[in-house]
Protein backbone atom coordinates (compact mmCIF):
# COMPACT_ATOMS: atom_id res chain seq x y z
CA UNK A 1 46.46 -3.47 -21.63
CA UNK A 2 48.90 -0.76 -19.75
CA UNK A 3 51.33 -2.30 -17.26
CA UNK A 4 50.64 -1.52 -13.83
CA UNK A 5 52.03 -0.90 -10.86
CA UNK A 6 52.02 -4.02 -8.68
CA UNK A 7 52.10 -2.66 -4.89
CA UNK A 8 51.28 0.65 -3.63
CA UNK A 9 51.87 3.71 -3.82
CA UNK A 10 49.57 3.72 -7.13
CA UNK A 11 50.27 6.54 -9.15
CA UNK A 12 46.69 6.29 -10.79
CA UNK A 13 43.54 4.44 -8.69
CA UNK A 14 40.63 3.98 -10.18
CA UNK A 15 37.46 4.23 -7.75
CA UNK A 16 34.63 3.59 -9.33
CA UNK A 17 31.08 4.69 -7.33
CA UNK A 18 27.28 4.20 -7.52
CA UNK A 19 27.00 7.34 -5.24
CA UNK A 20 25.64 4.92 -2.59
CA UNK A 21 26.96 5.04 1.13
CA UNK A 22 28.89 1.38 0.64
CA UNK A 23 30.28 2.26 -3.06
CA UNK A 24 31.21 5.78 -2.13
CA UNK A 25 33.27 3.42 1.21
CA UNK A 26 35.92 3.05 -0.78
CA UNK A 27 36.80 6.92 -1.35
CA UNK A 28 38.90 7.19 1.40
CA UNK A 29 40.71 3.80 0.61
CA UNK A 30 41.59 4.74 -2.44
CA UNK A 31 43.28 8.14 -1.40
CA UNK A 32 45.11 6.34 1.50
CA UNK A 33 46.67 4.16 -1.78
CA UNK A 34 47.42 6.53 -4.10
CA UNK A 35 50.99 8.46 -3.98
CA UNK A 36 51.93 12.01 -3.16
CA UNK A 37 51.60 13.25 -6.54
CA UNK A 38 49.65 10.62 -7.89
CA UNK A 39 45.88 10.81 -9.50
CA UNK A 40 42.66 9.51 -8.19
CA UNK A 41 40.00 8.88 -10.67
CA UNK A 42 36.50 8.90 -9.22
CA UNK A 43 33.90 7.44 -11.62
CA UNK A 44 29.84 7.01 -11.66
CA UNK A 45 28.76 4.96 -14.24
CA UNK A 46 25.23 5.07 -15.25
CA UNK A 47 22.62 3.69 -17.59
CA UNK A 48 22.49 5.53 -20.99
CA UNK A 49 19.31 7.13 -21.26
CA UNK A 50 17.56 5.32 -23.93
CA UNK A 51 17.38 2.04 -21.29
CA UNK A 52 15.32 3.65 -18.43
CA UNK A 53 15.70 1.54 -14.60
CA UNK A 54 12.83 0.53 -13.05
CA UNK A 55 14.54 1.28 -9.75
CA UNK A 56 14.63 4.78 -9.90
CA UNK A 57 11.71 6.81 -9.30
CA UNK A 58 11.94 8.78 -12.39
CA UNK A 59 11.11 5.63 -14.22
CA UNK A 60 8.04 5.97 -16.95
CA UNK A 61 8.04 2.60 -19.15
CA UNK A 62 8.96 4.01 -22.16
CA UNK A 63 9.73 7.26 -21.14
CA UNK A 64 13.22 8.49 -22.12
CA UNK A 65 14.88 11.58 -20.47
CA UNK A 66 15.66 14.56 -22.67
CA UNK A 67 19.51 15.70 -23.07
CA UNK A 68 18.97 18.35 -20.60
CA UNK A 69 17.49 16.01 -17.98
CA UNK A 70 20.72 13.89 -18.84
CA UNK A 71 22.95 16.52 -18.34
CA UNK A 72 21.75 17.69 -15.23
CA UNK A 73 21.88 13.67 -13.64
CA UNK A 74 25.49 13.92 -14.96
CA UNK A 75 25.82 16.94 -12.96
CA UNK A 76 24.38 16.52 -10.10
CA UNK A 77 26.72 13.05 -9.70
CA UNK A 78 29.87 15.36 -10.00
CA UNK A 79 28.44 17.86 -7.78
CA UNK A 80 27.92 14.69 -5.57
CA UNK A 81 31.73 13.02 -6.33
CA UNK A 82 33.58 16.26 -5.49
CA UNK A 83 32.10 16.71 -1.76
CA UNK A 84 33.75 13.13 -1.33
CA UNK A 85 37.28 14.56 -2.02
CA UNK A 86 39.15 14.04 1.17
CA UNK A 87 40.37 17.40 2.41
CA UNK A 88 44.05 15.86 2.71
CA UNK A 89 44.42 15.08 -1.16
CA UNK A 90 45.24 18.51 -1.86
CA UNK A 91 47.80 18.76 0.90
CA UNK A 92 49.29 15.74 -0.27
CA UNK A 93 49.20 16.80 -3.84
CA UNK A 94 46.58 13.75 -5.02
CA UNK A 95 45.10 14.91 -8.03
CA UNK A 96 41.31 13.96 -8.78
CA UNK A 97 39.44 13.64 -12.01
CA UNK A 98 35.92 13.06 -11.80
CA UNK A 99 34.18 11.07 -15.07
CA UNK A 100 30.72 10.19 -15.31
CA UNK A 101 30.24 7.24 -18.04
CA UNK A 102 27.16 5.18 -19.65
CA UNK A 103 27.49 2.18 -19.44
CA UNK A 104 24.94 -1.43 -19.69
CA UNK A 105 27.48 -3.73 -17.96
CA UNK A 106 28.84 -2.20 -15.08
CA UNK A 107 31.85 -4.59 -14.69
CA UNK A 108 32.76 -4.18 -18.31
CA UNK A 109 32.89 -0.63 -18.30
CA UNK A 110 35.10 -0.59 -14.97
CA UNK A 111 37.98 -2.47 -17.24
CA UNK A 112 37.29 -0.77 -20.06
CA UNK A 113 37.85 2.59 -17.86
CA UNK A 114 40.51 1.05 -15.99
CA UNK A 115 42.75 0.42 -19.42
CA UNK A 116 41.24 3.67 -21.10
CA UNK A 117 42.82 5.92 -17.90
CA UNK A 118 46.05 3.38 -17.40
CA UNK A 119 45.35 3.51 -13.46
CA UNK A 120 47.16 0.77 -11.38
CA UNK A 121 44.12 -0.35 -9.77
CA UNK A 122 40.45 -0.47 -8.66
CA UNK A 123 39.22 0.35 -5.06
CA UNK A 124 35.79 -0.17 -5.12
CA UNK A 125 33.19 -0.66 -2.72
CA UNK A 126 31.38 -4.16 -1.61
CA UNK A 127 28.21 -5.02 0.28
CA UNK A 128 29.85 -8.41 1.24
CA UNK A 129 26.64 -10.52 0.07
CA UNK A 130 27.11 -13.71 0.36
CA UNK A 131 24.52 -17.15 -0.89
CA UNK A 132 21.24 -16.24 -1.83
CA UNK A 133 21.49 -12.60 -1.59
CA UNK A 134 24.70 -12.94 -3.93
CA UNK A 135 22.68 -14.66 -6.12
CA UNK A 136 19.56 -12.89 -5.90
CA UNK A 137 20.93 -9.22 -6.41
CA UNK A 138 24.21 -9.73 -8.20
CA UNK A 139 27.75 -8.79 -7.02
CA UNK A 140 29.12 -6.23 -9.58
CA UNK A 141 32.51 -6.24 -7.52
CA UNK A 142 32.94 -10.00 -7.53
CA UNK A 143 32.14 -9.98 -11.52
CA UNK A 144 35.10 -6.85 -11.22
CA UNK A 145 37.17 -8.96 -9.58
CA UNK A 146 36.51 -12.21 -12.05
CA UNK A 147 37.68 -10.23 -14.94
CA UNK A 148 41.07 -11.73 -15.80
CA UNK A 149 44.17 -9.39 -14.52
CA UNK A 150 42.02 -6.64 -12.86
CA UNK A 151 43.87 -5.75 -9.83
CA UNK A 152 41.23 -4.73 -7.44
CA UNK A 153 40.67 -4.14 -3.65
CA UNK A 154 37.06 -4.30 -2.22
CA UNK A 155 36.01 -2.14 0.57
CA UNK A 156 33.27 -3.83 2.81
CA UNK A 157 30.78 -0.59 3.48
CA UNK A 158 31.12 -1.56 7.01
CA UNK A 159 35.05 -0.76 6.45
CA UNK A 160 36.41 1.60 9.58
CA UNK A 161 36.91 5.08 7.69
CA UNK A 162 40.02 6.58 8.48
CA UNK A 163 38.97 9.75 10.39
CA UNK A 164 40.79 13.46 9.08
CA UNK A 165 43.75 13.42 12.04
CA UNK A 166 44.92 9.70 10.76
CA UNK A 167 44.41 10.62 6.72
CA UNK A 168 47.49 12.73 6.30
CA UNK A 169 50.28 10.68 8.35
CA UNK A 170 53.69 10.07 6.54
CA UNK A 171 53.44 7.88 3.19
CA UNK A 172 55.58 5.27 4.94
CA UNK A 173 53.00 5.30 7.64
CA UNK A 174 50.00 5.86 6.10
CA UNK A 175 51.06 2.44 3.49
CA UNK A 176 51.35 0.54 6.88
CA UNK A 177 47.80 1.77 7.65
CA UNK A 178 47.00 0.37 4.81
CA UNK A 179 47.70 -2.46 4.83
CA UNK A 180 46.79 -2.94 8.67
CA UNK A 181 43.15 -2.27 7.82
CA UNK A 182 43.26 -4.57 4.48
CA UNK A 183 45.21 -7.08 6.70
CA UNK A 184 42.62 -7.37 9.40
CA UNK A 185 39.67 -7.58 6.80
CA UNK A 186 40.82 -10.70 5.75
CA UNK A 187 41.69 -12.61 9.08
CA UNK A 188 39.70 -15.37 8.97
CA UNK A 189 39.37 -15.79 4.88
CA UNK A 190 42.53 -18.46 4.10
CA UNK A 191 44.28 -15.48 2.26
């Protein structure tokens, strides 16, 4: 496991996404944490192709999509993670990589990434299910954040996104953002 960085600026965040409005929540987050100079890596994991998802309209019991139709779901998800590049990461020298991954367990492949690409940290987005829903539909954040020694911080898709004007303050200023909007997500929570 690499050592990481303990409080931000990260030099490496890892944000994984599921290309959905609440996973793709965390975007902005995790260029507000990452320093001038430093590396965002926006992931998509997905199902290898021999599994098939019910889910997904594509889906043909049995049916299994050829390489090409593969390839092209790999590329349309990086066509999809580069429009979320915030315009400000260039101007502030933040780097991106963009990886799309197959992977069964979700939360397993996050740590696996995470160690793989020695980032700092995880910003990922959350629904914020709690009770029956939790247990009805699964949390793959909270099983991220059960792994043992994953640092990770959970964007709520209702999360305020910082707007363009706000996005490229000083870094001293834009860590105290930060942590304002972190801060005032958990009043209330004991933490």
């Amino acid at each position: 496991m690499a050592t990481r960085r303990a409080s931000p600026p990260y030099a490496t965040v890892l944000c994984p996404t599921d290309l959905s409005a609440t996973g793709d929540s965390a975007v902005p987050v995790a260029y507000l944490l990452a320093a001038e100079g430093g590396r965002v890596h926006l992931m998509h994991i997905s199902e290898p192709p021999y599994l098939g998802n019910p889910l997904y309209g594509v889906y043909v019991q049995g049916y299994v999509p050829t390489p090409e139709e593969t390839k092209a779901g790999e590329e349309r998800a990086l066509a999809r993670m580069h429009r979320l590049v915030p315009e400000t990461a260039k101007a502030r020298g933040v780097h991106t990589e963009f990886h799309v991954v197959q992977g069964v367990n979700v939360a397993n492949t996050i740590e696996h990434e995470l160690d793989r690409l020695a980032c700092d940290i995880v910003v990922m987005g959350t629904h914020g299910r709690t009770g029956l829903g939790r247990i009805l539909m699964g949390s793959v954040a909270t099983d991220v954040v059960r792994k043992r020694g994953l640092p990770v911080i959970m964007v709520h898709a209702d999360w305020p996104q910082p707007d363009e004007e706000e996005a490229n303050p000083p870094a001293s200023e834009r860590l105290g953002q930060a942590f304002d909007r972190l801060a005032s997500g958990l009043e209330g929570t004991g933490l």
